[in-house]
Protein backbone atom coordinates (compact mmCIF):
# COMPACT_ATOMS: atom_id res chain seq x y z
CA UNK A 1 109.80 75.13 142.57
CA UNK A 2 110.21 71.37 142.38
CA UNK A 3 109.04 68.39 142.35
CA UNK A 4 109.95 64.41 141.85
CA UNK A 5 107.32 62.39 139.91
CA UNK A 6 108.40 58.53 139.98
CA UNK A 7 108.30 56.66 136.11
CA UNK A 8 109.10 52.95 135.74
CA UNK A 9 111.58 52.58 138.48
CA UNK A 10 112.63 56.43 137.57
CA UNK A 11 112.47 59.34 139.03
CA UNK A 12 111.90 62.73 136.37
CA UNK A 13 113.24 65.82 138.69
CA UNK A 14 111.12 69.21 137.53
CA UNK A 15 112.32 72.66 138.25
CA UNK A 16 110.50 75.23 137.56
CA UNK A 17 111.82 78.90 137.24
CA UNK A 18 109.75 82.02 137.68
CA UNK A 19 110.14 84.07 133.92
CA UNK A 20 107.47 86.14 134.46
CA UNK A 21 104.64 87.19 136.42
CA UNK A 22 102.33 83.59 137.10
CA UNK A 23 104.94 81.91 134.31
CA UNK A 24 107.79 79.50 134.47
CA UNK A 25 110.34 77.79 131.63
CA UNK A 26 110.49 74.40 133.11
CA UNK A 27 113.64 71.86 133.04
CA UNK A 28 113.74 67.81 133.90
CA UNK A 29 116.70 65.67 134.29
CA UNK A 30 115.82 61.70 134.92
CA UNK A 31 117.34 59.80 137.72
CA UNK A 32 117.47 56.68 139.21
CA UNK A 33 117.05 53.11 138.80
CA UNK A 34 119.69 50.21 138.71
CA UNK A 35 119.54 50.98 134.61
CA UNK A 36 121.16 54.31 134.88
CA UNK A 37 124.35 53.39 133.30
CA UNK A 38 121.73 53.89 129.83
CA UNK A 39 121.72 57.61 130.63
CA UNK A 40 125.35 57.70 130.99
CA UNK A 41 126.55 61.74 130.71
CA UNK A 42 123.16 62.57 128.96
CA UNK A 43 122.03 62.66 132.74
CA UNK A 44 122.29 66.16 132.88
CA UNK A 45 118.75 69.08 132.83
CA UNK A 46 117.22 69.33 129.97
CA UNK A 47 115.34 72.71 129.59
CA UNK A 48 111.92 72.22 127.28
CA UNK A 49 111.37 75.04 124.58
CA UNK A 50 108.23 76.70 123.81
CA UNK A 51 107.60 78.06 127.04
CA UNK A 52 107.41 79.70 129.30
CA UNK A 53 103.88 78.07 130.89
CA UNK A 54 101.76 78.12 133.71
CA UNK A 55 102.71 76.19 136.70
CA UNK A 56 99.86 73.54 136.06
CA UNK A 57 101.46 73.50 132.05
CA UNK A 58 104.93 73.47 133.23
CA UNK A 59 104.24 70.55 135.46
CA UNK A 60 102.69 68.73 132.94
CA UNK A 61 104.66 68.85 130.08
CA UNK A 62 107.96 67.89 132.05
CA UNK A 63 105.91 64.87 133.03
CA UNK A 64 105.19 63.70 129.41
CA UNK A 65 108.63 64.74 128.14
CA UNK A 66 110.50 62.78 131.42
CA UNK A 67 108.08 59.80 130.76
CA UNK A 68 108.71 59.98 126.93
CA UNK A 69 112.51 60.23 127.20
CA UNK A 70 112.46 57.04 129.56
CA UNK A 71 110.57 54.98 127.20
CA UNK A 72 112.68 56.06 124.52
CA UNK A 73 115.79 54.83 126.75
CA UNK A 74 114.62 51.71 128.31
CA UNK A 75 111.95 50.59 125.29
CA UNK A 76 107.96 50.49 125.88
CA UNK A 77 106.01 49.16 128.77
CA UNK A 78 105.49 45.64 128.94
């Protein structure tokens, strides 16, 4: 499953994979934006440890991660 949420001119891709039964590990890779020369070949998925989650978990913690890793990049919101 996928699914594209949009961050500061970003976009944070989520895939989830099934690992078990009603559980997924979850990966995110950033795209986007005229700034993605930053990301250079660090562009790539990025799987997120501790899992596997629910789907609603999964979701969410690729969401906070992908928003995270583009503040980190690009420097907090004005």
């Amino acid at each position: 499953m996928q699914r594209t949420i949009h961050y500061r001119g970003f976009e944070i891709d989520v895939e989830l994979t099934p690992s078990a039964p009603d559980m997924f590990d979850v990966t995110f890779q950033i795209k986007g934006h005229d700034n993605l020369g930053i990301l250079g070949a660090r562009g790539y998925r990025i799987p997120l440890r501790n899992g596997p989650f629910s789907e609603r978990w999964a979701y969410l913690v690729a969401e906070v991660a992908g928003q995270a890793a583009i503040d980190v990049l690009i420097g907090p919101a004005d």
